[in-house]
Protein backbone atom coordinates (compact mmCIF):
# COMPACT_ATOMS: atom_id res chain seq x y z
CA UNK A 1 0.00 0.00 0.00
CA UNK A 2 2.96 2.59 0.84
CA UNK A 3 4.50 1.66 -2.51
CA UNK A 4 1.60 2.49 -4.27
CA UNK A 5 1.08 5.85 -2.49
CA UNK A 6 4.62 6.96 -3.05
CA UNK A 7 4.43 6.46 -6.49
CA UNK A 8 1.24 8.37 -7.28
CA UNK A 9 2.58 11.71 -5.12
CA UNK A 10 5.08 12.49 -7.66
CA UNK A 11 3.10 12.29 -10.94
CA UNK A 12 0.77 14.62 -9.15
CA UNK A 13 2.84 17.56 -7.74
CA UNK A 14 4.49 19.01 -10.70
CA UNK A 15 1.61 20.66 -11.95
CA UNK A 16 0.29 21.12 -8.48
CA UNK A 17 3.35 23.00 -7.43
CA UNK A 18 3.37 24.88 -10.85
CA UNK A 19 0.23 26.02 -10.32
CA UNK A 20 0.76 27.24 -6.19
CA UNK A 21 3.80 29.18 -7.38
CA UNK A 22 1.92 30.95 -10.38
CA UNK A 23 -1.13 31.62 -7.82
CA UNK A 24 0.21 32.57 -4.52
CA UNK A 25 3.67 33.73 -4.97
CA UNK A 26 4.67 37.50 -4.24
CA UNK A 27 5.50 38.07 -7.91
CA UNK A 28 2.19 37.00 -9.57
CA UNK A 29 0.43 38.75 -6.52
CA UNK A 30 1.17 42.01 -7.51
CA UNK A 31 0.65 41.73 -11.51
CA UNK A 32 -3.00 39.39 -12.76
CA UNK A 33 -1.52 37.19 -15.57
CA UNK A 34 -1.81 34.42 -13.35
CA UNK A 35 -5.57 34.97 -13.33
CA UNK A 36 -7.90 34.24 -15.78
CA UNK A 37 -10.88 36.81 -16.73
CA UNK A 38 -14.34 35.06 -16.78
CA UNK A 39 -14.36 35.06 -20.55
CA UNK A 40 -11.53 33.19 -20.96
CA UNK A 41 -12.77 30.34 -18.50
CA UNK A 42 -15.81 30.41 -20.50
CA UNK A 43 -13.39 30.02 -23.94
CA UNK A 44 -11.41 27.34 -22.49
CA UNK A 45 -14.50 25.49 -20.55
CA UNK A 46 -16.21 25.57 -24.10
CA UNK A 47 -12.97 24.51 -26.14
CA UNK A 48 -12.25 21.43 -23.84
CA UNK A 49 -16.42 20.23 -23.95
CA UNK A 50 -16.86 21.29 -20.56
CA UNK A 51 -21.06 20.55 -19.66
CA UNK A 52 -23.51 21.82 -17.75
CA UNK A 53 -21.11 25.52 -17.19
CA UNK A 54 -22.69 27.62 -15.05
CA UNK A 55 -20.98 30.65 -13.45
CA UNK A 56 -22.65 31.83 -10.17
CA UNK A 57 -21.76 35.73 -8.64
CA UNK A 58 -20.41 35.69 -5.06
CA UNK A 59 -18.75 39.16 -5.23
CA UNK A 60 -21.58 40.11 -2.41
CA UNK A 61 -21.17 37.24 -0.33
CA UNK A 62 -17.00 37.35 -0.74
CA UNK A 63 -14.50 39.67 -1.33
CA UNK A 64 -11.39 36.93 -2.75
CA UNK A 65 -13.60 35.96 -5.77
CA UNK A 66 -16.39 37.98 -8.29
CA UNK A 67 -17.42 34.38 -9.92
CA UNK A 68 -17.83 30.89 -9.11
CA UNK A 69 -17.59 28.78 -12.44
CA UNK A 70 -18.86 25.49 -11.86
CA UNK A 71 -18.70 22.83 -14.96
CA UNK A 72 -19.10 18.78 -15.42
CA UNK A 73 -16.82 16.36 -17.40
CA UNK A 74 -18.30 13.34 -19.05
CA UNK A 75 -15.56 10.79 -17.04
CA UNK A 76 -12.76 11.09 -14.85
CA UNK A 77 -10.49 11.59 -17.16
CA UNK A 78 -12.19 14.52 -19.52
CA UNK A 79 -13.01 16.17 -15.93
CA UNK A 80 -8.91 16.18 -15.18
CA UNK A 81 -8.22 17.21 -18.63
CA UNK A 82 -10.68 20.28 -18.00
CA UNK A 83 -9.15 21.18 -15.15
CA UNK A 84 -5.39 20.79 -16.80
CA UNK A 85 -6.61 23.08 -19.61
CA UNK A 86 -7.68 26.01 -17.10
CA UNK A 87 -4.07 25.44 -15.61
CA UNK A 88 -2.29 25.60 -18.50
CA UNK A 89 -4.01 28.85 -19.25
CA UNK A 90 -4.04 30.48 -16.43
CA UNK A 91 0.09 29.51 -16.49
CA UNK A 92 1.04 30.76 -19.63
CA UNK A 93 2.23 33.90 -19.95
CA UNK A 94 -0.10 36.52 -23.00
């Protein structure tokens, strides 16, 4: 069981540590092109096949986010491959 657990960890935390750095460092904290405008989610959501998208406003209820986007996948792996997408934009420099 330990074996198994060690060797899933790594495949996950390159992206996962990618994608902290990009979000919470100091550097992308003071400039937004680690953040992704609503109409881009919306692009990439519909690119990838993303269903049922629905984008809910919580800028009255919270003051760290202005949208909630909420989406489905058809399968496990279509719902990771959404998720990768958003990443990968919200990564790469414009």
């Amino acid at each position: 069981m330990w074996a198994v657990s060690r060797v899933r960890v790594p495949s996950v935390q390159p992206w996962a540590a990618s994608l902290t750095k990009a979000l919470f460092s100091s550097a992308s904290a003071s400039s937004s092109s680690s953040l992704l405008e609503l109409e881009e989610v919306e692009r990439v959501l519909r690119d990838v096949k993303a269903g049922d998208v629905r984008v809910v406003p919580v800028s009255e209820r919270y003051d760290w986010a202005d949208f909630m986007v909420i989406a489905s996948g058809r399968s496990a792996w279509h719902v990771k491959n959404i998720a990768q997408a958003l990443i990968y934009k919200a990564l790469i420099i414009p």
